[in-house]
C-alpha atoms as a PDB file:
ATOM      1  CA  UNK A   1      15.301  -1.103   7.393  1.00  0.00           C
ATOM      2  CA  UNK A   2      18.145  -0.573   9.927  1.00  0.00           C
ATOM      3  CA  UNK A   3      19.171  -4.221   9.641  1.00  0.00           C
ATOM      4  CA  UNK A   4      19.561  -4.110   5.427  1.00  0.00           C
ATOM      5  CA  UNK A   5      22.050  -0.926   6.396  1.00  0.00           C
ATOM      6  CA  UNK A   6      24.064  -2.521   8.948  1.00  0.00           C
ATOM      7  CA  UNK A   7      24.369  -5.827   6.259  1.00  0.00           C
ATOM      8  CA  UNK A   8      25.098  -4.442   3.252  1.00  0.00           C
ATOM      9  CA  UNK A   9      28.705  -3.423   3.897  1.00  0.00           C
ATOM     10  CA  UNK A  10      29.186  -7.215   4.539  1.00  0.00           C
ATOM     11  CA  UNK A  11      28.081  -8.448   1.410  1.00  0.00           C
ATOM     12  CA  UNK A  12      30.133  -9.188  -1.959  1.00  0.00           C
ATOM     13  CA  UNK A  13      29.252  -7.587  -5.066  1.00  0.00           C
ATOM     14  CA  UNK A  14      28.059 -10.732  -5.992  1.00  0.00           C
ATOM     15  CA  UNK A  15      25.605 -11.449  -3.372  1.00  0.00           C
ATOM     16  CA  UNK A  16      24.048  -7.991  -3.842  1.00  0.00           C
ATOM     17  CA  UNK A  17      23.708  -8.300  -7.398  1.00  0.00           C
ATOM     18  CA  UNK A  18      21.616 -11.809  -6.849  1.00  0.00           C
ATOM     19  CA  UNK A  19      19.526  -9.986  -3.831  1.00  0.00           C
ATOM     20  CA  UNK A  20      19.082  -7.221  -6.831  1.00  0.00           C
ATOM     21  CA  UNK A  21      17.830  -9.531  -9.281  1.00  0.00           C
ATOM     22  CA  UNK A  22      15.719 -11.368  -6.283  1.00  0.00           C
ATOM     23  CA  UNK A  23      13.948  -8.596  -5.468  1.00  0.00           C
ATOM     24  CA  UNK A  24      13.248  -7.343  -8.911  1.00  0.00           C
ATOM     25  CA  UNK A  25      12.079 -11.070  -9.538  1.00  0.00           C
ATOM     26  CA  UNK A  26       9.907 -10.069  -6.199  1.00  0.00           C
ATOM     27  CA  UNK A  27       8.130  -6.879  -7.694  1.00  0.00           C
ATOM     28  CA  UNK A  28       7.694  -8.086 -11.001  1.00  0.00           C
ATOM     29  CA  UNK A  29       5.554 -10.924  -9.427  1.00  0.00           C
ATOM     30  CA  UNK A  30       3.540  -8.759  -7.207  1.00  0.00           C
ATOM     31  CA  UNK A  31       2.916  -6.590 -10.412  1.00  0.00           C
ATOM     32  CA  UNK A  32       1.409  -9.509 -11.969  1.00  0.00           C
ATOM     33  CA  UNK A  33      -0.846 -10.447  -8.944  1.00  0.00           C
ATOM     34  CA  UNK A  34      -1.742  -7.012  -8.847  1.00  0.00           C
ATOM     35  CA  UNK A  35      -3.017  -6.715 -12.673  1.00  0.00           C
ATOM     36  CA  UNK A  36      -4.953  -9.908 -12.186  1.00  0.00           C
ATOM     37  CA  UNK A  37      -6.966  -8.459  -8.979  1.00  0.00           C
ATOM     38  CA  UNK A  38      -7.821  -5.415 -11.285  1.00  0.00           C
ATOM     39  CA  UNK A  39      -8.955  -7.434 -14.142  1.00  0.00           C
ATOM     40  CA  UNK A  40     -10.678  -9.453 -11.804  1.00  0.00           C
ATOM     41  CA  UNK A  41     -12.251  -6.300  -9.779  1.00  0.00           C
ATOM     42  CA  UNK A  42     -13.173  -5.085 -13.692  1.00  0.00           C
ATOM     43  CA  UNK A  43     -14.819  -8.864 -14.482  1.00  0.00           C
ATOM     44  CA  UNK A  44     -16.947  -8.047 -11.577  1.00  0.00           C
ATOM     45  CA  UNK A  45     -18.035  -4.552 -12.053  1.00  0.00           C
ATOM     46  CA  UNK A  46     -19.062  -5.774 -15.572  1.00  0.00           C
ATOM     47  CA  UNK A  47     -21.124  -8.788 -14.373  1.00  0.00           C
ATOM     48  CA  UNK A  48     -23.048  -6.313 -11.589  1.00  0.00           C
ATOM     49  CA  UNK A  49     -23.441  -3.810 -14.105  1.00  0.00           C
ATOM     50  CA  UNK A  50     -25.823  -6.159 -16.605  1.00  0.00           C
END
């Protein structure tokens, strides 16, 4: 994370804001994967269990 440090002083308000909303864009899509893997983990456990 050294690099992101040394960078951010160079960057406009504006570009920060966008990575902002990139990155939030980022972890709202991995939050989505990550529900799907546990309702498909739960799918499974169900079909095992009958």
């Amino acid at each position: 994370m050294e690099a992101g440090r040394q960078l951010a002083p160079s960057l406009t308000p504006l570009e920060h804001e966008a990575m902002m909303a990139e990155l939030q864009r980022l972890r709202s899509a991995y939050c989505l994967v990550e529900l799907e893997l546990v309702q498909a983990r739960m799918q499974l456990a169900g079909q095992q269990g009958q």
